[in-house]
N, C-alpha and C. Protein backbone atom coordinates (compact mmCIF):
# COMPACT_ATOMS: atom_id res chain seq x y z
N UNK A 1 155.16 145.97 19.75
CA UNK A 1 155.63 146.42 21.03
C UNK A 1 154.96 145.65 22.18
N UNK A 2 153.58 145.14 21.85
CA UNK A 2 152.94 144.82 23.28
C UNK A 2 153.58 142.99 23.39
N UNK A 3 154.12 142.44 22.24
CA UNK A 3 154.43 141.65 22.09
C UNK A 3 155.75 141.39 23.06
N UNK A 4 156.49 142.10 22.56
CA UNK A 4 157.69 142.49 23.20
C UNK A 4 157.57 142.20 25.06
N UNK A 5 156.45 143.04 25.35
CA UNK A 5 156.50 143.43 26.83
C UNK A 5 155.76 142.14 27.25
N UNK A 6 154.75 141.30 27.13
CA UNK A 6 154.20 140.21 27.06
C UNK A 6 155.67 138.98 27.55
N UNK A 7 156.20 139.31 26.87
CA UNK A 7 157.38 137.88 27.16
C UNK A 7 157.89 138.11 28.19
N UNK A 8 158.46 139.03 28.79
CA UNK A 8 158.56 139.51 30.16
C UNK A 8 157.98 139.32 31.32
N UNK A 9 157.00 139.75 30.87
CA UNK A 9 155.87 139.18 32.00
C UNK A 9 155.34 138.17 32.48
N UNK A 10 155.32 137.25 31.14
CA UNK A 10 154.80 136.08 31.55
C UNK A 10 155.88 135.32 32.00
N UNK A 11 157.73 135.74 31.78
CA UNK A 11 158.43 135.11 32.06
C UNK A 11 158.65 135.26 33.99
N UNK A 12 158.27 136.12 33.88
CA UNK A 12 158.06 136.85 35.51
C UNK A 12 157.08 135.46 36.62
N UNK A 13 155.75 135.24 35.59
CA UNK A 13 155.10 134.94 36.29
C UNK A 13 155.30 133.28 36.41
N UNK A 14 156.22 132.77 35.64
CA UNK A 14 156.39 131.55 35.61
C UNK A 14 157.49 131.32 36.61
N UNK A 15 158.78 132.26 36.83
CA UNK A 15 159.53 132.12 37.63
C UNK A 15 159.21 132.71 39.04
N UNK A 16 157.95 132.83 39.36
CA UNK A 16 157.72 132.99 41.00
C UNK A 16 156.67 131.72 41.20
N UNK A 17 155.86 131.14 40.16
CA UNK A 17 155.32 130.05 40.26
C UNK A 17 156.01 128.76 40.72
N UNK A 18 157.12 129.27 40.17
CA UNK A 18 158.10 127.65 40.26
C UNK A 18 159.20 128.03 41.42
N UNK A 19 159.09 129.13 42.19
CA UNK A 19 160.44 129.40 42.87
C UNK A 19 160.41 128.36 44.46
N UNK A 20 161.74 128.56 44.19
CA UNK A 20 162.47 127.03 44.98
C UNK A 20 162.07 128.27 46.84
N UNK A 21 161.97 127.03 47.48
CA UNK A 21 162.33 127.40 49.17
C UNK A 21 164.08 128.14 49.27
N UNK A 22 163.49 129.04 50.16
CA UNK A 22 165.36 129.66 50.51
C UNK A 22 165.48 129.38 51.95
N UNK A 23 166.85 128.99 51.83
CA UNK A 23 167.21 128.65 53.34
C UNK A 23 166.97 129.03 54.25
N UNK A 24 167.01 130.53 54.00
CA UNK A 24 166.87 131.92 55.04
C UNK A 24 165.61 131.59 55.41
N UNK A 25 164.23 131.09 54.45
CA UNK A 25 162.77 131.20 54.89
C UNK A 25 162.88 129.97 55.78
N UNK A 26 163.70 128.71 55.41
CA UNK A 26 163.42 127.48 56.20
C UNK A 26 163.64 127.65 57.50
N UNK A 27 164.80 128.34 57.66
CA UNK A 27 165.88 128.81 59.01
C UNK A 27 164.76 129.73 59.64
N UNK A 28 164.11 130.54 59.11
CA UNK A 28 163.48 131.37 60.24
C UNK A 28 162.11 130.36 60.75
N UNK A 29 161.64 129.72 59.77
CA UNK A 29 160.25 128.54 59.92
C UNK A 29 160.40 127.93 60.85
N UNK A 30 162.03 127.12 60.82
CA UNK A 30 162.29 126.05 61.76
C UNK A 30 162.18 126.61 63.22
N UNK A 31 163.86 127.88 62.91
CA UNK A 31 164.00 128.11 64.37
C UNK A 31 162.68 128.60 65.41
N UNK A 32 161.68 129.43 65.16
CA UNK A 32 160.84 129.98 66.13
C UNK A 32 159.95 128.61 67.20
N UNK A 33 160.54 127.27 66.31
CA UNK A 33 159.66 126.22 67.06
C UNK A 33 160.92 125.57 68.81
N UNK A 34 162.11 126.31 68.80
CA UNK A 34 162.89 126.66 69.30
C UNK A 34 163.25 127.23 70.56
N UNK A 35 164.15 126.82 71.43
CA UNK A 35 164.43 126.10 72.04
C UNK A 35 163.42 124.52 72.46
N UNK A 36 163.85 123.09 72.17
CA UNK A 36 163.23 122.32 72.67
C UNK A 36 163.17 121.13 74.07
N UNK A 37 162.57 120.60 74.88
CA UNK A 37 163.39 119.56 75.38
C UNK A 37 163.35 118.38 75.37
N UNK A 38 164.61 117.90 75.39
CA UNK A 38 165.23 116.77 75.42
C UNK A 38 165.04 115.68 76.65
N UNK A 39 163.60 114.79 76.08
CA UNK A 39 163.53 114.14 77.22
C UNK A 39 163.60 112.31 77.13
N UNK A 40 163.67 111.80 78.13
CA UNK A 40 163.98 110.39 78.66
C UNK A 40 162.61 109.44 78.71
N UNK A 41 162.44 108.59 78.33
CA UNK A 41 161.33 108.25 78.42
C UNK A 41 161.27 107.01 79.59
N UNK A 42 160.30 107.29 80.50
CA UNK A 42 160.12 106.17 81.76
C UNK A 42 158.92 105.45 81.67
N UNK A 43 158.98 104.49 81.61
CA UNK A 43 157.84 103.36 81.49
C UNK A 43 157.25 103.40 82.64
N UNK A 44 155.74 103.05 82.72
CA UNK A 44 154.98 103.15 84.34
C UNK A 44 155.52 101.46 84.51
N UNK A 45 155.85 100.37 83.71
CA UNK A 45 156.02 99.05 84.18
C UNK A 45 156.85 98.39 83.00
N UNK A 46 158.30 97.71 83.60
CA UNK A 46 159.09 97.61 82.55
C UNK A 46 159.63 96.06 83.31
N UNK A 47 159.75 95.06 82.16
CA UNK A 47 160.80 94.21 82.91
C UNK A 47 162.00 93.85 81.74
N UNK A 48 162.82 93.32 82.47
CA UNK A 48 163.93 92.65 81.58
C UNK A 48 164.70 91.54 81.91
N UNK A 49 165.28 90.23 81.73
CA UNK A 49 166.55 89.33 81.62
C UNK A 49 167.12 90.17 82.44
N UNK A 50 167.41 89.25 83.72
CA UNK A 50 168.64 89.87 84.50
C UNK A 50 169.65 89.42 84.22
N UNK A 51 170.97 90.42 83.83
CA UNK A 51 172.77 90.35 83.07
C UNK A 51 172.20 90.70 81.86
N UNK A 52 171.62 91.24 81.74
CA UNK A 52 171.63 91.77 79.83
C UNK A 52 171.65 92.69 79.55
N UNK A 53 171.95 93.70 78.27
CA UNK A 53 172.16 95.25 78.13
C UNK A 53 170.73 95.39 78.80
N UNK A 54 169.87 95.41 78.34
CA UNK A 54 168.24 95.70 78.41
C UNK A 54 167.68 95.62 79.89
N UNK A 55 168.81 94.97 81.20
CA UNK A 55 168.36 94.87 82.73
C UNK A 55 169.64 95.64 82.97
N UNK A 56 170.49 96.14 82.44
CA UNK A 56 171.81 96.98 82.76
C UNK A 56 171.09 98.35 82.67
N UNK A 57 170.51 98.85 81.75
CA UNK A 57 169.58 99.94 80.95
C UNK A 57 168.61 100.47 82.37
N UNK A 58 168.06 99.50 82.92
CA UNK A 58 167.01 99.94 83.47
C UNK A 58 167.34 99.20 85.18
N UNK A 59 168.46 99.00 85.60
CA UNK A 59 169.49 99.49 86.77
C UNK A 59 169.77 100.98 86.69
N UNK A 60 169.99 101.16 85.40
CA UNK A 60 170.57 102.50 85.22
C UNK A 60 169.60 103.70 85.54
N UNK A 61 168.52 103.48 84.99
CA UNK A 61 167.48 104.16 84.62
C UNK A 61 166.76 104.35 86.36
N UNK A 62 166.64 103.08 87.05
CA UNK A 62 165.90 103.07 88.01
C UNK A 62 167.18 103.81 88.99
N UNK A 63 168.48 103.91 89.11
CA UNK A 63 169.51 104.40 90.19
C UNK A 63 169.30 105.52 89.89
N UNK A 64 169.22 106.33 88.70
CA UNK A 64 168.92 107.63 88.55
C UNK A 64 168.06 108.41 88.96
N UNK A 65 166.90 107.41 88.84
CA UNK A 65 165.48 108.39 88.84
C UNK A 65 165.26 108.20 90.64
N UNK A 66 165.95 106.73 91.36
CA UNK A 66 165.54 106.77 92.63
C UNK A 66 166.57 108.14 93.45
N UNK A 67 167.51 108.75 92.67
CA UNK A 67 167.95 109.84 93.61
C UNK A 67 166.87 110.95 93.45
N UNK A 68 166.55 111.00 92.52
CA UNK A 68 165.07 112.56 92.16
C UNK A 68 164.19 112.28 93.51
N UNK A 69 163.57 111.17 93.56
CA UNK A 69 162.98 111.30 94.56
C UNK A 69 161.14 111.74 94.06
N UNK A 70 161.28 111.82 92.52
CA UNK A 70 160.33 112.05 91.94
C UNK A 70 159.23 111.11 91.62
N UNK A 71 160.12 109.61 92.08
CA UNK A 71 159.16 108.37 91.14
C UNK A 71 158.96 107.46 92.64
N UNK A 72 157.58 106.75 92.89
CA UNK A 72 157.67 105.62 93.57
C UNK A 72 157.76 104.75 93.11
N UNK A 73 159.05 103.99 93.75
CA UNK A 73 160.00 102.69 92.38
C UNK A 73 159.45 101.51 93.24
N UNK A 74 159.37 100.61 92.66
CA UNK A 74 158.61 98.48 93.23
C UNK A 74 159.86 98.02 92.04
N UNK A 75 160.74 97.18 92.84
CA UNK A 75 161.27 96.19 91.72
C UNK A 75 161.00 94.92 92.73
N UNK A 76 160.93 93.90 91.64
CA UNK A 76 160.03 92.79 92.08
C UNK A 76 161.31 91.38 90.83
N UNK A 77 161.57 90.71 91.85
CA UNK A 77 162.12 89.18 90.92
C UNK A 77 160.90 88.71 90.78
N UNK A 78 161.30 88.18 88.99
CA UNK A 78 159.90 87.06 88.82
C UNK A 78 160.80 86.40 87.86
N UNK A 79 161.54 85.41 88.29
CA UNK A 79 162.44 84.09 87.88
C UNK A 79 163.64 84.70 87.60
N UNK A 80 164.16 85.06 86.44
CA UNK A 80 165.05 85.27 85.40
C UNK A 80 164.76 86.24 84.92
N UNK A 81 164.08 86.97 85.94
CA UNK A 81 163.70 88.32 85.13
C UNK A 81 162.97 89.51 86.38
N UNK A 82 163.37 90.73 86.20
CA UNK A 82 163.11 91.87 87.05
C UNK A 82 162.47 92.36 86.48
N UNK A 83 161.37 92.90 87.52
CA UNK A 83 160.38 93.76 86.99
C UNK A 83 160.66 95.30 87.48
N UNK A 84 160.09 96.71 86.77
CA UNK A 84 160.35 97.49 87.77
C UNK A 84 158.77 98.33 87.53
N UNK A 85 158.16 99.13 88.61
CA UNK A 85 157.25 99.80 88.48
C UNK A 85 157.75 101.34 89.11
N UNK A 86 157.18 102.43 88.13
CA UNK A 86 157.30 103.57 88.40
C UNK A 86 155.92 104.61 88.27
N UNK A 87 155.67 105.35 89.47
CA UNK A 87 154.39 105.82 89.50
C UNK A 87 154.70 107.56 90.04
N UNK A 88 154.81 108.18 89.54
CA UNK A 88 155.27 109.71 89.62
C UNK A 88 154.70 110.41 90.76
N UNK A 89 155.65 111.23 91.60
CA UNK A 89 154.78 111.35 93.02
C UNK A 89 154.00 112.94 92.81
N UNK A 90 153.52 113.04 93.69
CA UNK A 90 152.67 114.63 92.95
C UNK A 90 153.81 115.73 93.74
N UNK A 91 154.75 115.22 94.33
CA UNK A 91 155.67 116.60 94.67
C UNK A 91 156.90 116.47 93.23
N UNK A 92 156.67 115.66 92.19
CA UNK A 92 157.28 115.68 91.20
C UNK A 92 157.56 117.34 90.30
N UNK A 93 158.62 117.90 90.22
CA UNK A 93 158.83 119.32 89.22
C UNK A 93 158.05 119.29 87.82
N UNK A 94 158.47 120.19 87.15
CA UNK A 94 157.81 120.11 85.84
C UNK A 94 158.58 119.21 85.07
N UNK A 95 159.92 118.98 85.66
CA UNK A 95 161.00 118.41 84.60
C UNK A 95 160.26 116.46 84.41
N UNK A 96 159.66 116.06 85.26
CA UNK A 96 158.79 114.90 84.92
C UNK A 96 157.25 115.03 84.58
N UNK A 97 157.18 114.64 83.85
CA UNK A 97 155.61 114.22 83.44
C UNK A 97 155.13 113.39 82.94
N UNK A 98 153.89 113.31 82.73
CA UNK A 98 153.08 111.88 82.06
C UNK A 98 153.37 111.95 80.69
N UNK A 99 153.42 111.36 79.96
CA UNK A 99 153.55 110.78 78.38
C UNK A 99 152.33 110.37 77.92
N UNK A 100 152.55 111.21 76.60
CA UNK A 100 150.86 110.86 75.74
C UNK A 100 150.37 109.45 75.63
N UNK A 101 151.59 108.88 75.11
CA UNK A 101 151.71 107.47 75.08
C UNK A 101 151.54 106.15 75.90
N UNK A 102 151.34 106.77 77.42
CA UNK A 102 151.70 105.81 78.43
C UNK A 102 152.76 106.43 78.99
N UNK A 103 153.18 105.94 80.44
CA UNK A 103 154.33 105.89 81.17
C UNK A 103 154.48 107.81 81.26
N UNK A 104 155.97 107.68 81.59
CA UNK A 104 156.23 109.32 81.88
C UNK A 104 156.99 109.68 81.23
N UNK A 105 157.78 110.90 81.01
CA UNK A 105 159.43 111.27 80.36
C UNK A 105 160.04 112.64 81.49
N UNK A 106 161.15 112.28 81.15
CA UNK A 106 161.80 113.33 82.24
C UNK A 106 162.62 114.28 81.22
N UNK A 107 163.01 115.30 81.90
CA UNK A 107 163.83 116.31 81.02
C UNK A 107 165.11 116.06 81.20
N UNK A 108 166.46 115.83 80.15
CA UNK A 108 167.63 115.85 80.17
C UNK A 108 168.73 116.32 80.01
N UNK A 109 167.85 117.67 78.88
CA UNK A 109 168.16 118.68 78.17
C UNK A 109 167.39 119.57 77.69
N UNK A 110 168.21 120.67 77.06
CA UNK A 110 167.17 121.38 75.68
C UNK A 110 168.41 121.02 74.54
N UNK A 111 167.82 121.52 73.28
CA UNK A 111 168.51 121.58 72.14
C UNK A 111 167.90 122.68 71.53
N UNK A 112 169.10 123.76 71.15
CA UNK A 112 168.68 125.08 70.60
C UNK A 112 168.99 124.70 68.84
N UNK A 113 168.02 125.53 68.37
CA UNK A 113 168.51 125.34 66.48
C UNK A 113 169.78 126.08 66.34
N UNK A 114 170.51 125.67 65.25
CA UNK A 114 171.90 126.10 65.16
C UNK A 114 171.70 126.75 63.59
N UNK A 115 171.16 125.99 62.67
CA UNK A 115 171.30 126.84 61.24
C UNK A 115 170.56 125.77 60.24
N UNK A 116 169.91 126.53 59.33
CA UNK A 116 169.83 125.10 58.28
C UNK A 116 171.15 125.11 57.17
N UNK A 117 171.25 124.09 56.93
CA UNK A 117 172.41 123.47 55.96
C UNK A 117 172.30 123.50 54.29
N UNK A 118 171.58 122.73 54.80
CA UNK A 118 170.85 122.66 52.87
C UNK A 118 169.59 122.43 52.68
N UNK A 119 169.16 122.58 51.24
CA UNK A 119 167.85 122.40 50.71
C UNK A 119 167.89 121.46 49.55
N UNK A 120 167.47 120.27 49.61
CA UNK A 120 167.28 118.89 48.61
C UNK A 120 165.71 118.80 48.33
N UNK A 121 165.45 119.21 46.68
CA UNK A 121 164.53 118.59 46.28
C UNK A 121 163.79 117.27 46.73
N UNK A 122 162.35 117.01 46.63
CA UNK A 122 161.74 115.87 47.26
C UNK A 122 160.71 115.58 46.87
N UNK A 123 160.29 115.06 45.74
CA UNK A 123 159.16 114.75 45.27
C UNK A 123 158.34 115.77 44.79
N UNK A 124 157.28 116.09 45.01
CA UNK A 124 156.28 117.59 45.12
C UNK A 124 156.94 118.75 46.20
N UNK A 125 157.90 118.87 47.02
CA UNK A 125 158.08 119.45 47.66
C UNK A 125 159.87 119.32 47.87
N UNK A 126 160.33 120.10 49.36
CA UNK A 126 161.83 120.08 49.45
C UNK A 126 162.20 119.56 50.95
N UNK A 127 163.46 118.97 51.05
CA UNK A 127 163.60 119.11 51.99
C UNK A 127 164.69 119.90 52.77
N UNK A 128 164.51 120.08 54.05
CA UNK A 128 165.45 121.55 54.41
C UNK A 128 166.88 120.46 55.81
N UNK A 129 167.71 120.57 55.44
CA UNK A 129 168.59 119.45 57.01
C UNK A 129 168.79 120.83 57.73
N UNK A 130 169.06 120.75 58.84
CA UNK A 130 169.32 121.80 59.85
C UNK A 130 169.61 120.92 61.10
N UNK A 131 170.59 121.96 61.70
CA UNK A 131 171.35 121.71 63.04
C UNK A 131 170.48 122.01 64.25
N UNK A 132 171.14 121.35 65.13
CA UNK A 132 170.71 121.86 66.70
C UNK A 132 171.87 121.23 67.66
N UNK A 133 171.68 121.92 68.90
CA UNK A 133 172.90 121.40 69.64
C UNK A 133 172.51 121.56 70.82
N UNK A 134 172.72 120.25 71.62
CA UNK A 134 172.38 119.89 73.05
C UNK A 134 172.58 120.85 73.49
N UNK A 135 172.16 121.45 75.16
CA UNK A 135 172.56 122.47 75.90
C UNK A 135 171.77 122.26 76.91
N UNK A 136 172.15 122.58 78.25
CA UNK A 136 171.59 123.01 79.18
C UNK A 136 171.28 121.30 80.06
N UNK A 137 172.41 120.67 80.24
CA UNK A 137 172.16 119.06 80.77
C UNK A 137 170.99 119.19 82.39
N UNK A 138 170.27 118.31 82.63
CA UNK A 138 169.47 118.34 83.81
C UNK A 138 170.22 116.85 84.42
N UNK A 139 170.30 117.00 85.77
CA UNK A 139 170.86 115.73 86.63
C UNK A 139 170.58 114.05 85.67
N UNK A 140 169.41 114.51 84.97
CA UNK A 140 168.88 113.01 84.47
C UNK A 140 170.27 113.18 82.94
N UNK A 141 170.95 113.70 82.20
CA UNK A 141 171.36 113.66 81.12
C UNK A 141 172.00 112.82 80.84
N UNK A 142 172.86 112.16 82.11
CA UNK A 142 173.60 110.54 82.19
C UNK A 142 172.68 109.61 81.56
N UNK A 143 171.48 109.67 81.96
CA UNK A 143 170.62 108.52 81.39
C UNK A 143 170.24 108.48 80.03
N UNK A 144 169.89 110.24 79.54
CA UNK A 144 170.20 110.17 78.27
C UNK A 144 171.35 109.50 77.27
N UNK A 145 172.72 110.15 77.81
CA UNK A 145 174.01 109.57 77.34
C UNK A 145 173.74 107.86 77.33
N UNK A 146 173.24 107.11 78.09
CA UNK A 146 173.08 105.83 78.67
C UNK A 146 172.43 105.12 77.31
N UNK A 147 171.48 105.35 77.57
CA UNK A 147 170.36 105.28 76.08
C UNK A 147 170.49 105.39 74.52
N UNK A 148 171.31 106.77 74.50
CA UNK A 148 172.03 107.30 73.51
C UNK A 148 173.72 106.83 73.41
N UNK A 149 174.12 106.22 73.78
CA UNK A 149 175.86 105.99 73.31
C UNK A 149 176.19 106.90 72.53
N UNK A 150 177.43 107.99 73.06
CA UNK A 150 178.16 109.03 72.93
C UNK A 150 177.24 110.31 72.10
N UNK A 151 176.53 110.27 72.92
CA UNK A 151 175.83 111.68 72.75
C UNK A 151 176.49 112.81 73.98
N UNK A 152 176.74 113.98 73.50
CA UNK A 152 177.15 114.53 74.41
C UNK A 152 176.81 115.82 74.50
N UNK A 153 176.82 116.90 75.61
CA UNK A 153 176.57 118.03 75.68
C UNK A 153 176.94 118.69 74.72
N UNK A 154 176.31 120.40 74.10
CA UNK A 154 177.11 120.88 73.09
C UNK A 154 177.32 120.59 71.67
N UNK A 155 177.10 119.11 71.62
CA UNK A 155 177.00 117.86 69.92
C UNK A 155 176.19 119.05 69.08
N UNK A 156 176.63 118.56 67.90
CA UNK A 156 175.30 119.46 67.12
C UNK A 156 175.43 118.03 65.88
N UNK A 157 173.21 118.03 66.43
CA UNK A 157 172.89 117.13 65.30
C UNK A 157 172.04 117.55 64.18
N UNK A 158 172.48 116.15 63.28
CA UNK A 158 171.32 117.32 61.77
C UNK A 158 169.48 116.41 61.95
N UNK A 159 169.05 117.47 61.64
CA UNK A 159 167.86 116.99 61.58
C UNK A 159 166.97 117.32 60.56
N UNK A 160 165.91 116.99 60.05
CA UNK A 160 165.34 117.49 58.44
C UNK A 160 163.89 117.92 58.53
N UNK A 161 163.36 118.97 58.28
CA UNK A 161 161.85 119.27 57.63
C UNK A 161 161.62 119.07 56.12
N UNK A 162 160.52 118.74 56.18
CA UNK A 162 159.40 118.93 54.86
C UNK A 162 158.98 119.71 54.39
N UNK A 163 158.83 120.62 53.50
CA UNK A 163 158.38 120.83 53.33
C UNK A 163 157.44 121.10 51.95
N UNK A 164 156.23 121.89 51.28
CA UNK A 164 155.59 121.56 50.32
C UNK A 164 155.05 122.85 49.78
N UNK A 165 155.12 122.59 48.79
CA UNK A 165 154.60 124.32 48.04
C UNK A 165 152.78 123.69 47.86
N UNK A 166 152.26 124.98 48.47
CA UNK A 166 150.80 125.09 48.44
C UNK A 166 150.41 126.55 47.84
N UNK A 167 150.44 126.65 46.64
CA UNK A 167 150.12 128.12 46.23
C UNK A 167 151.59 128.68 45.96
N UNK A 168 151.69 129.61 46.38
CA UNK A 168 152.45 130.28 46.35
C UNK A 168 153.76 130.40 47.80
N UNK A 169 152.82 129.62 48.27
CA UNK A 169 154.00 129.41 49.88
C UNK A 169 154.74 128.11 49.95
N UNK A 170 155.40 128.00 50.91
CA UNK A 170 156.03 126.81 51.16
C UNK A 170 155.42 126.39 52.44
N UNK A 171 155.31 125.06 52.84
CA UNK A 171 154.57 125.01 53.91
C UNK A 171 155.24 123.78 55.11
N UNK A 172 155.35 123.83 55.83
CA UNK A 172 156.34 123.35 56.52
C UNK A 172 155.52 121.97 56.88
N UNK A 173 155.56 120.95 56.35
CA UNK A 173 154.76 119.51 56.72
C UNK A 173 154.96 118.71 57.47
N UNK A 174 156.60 118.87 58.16
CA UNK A 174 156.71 117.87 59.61
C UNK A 174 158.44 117.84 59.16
N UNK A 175 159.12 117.40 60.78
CA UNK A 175 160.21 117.27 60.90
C UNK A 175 160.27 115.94 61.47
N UNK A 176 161.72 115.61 61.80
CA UNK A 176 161.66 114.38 62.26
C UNK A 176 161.99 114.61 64.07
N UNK A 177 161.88 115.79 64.30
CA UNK A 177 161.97 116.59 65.93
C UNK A 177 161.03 115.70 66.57
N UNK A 178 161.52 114.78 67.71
CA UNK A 178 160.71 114.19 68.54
C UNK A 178 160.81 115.04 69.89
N UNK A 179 161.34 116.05 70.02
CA UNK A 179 161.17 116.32 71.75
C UNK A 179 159.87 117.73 71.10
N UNK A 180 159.63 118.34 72.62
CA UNK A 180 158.65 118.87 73.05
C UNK A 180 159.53 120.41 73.04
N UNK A 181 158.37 121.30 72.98
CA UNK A 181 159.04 122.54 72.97
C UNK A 181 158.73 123.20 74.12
N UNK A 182 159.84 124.47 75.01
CA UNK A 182 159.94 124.51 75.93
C UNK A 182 158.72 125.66 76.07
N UNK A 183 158.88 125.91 77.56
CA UNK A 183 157.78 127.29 77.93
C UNK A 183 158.74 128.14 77.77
């Protein structure tokens, strides 16, 4: 009899050892990092080839940002090539700020999570794709679109987490989410 009840159990304990991520857990993991924003990135000093996508880009970039009123703009000829400098004024909103990296980024958007999709095995761990969808455009979102070719308000894109079984949990190890999350 104890034999009997033994196989059970241990079959118990092997199938919560090995149990797969559920969508539902990824979907609630992901979304709480949720609503994010969607921002533009501005160089403190940029030049480019004047007539080329890359001096078209940053006409674009500099007509935009000189209506904010947020940036003190210097463009400067130096031969065959434009320079531009941007230095953020302190009556600047929250929607501009400094960048970890250098230079500044402006806000263009948010993107809210929409759902996760699926779950694909991945080595030691899984991975989870999930949606999100532009919303909420800020005056700068043209420049996004600019940057981005046919991105548009509303779009819903897929995006993917990691994640990794540590014990008995799943553990969420990184997405490929480059914007910032909102207040």
């Amino acid at each position: 009899m104890r034999k009997i009840l033994l196989i059970p159990a241990l079959l118990s304990i092997l199938a919560c050892g090995s149990s797969k991520l559920q969508r539902s857990e990824a979907e609630r993991d992901i979304r709480k990092d949720y609503p994010v924003m969607v921002m533009v990135p501005v160089p403190a000093k940029v030049s480019a080839e004047k007539g080329t996508p890359a001096h078209q880009k940053l006409i674009l970039l500099h007509d935009n940002l000189s209506k904010t009123g947020w940036f003190a703009i210097q463009r400067h000829d130096i031969g065959t090539r434009e320079e531009f400098t941007y230095q953020l004024n302190a009556n600047a909103p929250k929607n501009a700020m400094a960048a970890p990296s250098g230079g500044y980024q402006v806000k263009a958007a948010e993107a809210d999570f929409m759902k996760a999709t699926r779950l694909d095995p991945a080595g030691n761990g899984q991975v989870a794709t999930y949606q999100i969808r532009l919303v909420k455009p800020t005056p700068q979102f043209p420049l996004f679109e600019a940057l981005h070719p046919g991105v548009k308000v509303g779009e819903i894109k897929e995006r993917h987490a990691t994640y990794q079984k540590q014990g008995r949990d799943w553990v969420l190890m990184s997405t490929d989410e480059k914007f910032l999350k909102t207040n």
